[in-house]
PDB file of N, CA and C in Angstrom:
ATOM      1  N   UNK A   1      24.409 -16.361  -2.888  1.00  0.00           N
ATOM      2  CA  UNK A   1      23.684 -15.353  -3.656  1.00  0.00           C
ATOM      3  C   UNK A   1      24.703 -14.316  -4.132  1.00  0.00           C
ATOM      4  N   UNK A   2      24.860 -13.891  -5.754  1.00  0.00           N
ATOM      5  CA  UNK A   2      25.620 -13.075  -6.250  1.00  0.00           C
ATOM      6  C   UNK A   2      25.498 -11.521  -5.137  1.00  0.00           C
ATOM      7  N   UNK A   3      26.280 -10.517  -5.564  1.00  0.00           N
ATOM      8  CA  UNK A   3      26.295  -9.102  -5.226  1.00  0.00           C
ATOM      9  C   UNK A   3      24.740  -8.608  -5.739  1.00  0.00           C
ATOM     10  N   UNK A   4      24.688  -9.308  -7.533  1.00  0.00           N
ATOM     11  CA  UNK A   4      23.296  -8.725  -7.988  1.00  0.00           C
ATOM     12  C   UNK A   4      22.077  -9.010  -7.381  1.00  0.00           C
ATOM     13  N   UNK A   5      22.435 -10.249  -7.230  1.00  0.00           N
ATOM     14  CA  UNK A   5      20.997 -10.927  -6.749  1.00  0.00           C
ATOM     15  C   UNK A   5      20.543 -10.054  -5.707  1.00  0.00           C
ATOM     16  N   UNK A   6      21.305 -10.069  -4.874  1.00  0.00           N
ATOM     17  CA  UNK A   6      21.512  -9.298  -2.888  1.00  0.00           C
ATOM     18  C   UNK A   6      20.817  -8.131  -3.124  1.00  0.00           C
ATOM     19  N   UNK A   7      21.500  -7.413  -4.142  1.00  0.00           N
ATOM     20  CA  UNK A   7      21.051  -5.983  -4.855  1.00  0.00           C
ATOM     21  C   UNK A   7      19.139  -6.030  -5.128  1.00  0.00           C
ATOM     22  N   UNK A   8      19.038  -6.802  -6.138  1.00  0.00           N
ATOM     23  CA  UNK A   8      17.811  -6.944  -6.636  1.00  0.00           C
ATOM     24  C   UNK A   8      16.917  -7.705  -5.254  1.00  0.00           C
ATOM     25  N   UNK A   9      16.961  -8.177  -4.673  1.00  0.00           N
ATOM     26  CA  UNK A   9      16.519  -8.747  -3.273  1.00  0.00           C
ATOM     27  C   UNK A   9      15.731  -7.536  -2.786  1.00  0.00           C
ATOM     28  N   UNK A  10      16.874  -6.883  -2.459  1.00  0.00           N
ATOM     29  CA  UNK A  10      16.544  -5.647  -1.209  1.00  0.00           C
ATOM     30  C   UNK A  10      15.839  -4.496  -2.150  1.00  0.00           C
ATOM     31  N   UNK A  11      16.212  -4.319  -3.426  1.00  0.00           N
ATOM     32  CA  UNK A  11      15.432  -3.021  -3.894  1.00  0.00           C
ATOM     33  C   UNK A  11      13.888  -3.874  -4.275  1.00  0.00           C
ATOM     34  N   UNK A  12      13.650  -5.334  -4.422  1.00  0.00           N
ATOM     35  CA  UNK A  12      12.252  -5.965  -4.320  1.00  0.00           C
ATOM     36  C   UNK A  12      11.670  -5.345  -3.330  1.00  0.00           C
ATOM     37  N   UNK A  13      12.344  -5.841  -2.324  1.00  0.00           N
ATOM     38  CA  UNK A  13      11.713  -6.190  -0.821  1.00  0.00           C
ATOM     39  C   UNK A  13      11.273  -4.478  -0.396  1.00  0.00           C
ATOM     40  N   UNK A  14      11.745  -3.576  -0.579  1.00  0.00           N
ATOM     41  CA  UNK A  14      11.741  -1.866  -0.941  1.00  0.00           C
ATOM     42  C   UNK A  14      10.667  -1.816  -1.098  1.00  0.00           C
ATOM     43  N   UNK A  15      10.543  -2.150  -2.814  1.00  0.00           N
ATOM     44  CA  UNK A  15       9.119  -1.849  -3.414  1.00  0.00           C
ATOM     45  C   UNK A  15       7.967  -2.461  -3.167  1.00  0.00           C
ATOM     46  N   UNK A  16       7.748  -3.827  -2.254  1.00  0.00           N
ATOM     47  CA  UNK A  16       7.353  -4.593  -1.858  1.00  0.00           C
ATOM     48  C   UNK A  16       6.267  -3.502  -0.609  1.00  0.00           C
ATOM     49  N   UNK A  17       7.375  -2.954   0.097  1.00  0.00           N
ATOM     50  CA  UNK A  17       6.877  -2.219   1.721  1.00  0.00           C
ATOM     51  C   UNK A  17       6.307  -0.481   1.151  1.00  0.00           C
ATOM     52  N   UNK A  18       6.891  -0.340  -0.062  1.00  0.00           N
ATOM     53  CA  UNK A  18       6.002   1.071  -0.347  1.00  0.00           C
ATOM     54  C   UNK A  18       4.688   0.417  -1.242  1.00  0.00           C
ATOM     55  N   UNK A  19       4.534  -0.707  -1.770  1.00  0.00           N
ATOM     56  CA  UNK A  19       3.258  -1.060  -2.110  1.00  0.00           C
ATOM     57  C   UNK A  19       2.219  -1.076  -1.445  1.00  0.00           C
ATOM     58  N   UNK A  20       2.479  -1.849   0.137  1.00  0.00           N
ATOM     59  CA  UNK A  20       1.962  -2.455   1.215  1.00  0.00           C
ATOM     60  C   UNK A  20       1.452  -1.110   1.817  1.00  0.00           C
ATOM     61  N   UNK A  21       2.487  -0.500   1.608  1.00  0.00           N
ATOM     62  CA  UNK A  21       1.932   1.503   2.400  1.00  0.00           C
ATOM     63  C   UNK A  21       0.882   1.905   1.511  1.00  0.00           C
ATOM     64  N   UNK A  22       1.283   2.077   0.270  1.00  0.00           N
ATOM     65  CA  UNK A  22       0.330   2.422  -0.580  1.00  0.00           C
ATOM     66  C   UNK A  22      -1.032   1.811  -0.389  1.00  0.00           C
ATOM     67  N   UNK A  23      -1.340   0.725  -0.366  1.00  0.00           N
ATOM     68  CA  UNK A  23      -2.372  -0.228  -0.032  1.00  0.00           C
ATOM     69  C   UNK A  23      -2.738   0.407   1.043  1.00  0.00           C
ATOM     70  N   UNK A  24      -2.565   0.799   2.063  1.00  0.00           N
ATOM     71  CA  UNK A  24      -3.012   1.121   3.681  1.00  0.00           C
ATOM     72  C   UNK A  24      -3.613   2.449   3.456  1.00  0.00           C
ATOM     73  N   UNK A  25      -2.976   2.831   2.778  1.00  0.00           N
ATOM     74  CA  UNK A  25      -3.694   4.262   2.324  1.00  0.00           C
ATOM     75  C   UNK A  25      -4.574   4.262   1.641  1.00  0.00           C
ATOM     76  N   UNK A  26      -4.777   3.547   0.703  1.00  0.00           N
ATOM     77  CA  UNK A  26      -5.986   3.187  -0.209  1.00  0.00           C
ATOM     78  C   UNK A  26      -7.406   3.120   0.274  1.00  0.00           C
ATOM     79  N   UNK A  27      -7.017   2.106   1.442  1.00  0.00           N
ATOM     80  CA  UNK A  27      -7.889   1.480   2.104  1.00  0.00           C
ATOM     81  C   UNK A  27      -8.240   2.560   2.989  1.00  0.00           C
ATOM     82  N   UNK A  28      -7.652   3.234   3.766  1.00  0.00           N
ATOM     83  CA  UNK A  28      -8.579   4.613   4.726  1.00  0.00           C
ATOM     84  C   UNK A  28      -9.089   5.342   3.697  1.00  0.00           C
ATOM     85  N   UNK A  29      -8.364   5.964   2.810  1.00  0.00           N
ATOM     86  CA  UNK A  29      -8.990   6.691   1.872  1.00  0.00           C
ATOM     87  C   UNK A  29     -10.954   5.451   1.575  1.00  0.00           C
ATOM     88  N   UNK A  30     -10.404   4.899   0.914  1.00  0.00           N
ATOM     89  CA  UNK A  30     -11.851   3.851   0.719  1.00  0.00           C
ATOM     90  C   UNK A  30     -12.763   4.031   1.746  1.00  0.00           C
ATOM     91  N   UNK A  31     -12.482   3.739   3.072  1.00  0.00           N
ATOM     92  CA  UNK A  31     -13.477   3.546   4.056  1.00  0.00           C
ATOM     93  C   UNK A  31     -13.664   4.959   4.595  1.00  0.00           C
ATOM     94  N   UNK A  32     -12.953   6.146   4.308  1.00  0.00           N
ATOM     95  CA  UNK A  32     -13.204   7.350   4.295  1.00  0.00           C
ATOM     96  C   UNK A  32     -14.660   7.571   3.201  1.00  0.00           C
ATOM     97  N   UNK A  33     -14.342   7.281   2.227  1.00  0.00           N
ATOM     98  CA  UNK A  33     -15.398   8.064   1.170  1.00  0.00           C
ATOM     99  C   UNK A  33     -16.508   6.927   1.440  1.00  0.00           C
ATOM    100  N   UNK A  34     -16.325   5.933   1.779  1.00  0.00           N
ATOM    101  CA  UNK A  34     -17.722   4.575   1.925  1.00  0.00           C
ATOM    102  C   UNK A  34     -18.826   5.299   3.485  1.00  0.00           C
ATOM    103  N   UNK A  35     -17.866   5.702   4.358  1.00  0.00           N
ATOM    104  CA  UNK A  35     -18.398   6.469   5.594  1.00  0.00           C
ATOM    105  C   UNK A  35     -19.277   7.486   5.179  1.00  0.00           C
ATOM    106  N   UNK A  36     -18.443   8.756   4.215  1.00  0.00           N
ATOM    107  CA  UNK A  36     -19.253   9.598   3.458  1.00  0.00           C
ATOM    108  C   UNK A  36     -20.430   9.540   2.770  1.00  0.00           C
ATOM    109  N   UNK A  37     -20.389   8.884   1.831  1.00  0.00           N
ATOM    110  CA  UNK A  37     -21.545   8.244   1.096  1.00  0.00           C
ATOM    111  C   UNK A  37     -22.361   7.489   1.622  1.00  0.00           C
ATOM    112  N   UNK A  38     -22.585   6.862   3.010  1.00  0.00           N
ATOM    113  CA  UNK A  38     -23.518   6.132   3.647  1.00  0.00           C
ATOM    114  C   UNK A  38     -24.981   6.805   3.621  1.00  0.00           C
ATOM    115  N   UNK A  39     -25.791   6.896   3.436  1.00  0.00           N
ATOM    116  CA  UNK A  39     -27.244   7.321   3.842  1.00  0.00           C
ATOM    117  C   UNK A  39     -27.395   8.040   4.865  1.00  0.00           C
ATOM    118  N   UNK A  40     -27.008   7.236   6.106  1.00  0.00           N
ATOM    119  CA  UNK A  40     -27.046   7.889   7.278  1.00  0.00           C
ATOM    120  C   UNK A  40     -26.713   9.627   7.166  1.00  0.00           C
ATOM    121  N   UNK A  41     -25.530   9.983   6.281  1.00  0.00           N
ATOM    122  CA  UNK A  41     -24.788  11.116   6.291  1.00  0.00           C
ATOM    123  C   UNK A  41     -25.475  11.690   5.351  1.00  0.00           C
ATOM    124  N   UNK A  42     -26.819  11.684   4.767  1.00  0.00           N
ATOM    125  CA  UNK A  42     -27.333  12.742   3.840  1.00  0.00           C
ATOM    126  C   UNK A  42     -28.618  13.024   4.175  1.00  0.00           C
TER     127      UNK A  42
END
């Protein structure tokens, strides 16, 4: 594997694990406001 490739690999694999975070957050946020909005809570 070139220097570039190696390069482009690891800054993937980077953006790859702040997506995956992003996603995790999404998802509490989501089941945060789905909790809220339930019936039960009004």
């Amino acid at each position: 594997m070139s220097t570039e490739s190696a390069r482009e690999n690891r800054e993937l694999k980077r953006k790859v694990r702040e997506l995956e975070r992003t996603i995790e957050v999404l998802k509490a946020a989501m089941n945060f406001f789905v909790a809220e909005c339930a019936p039960q809570h009004r």
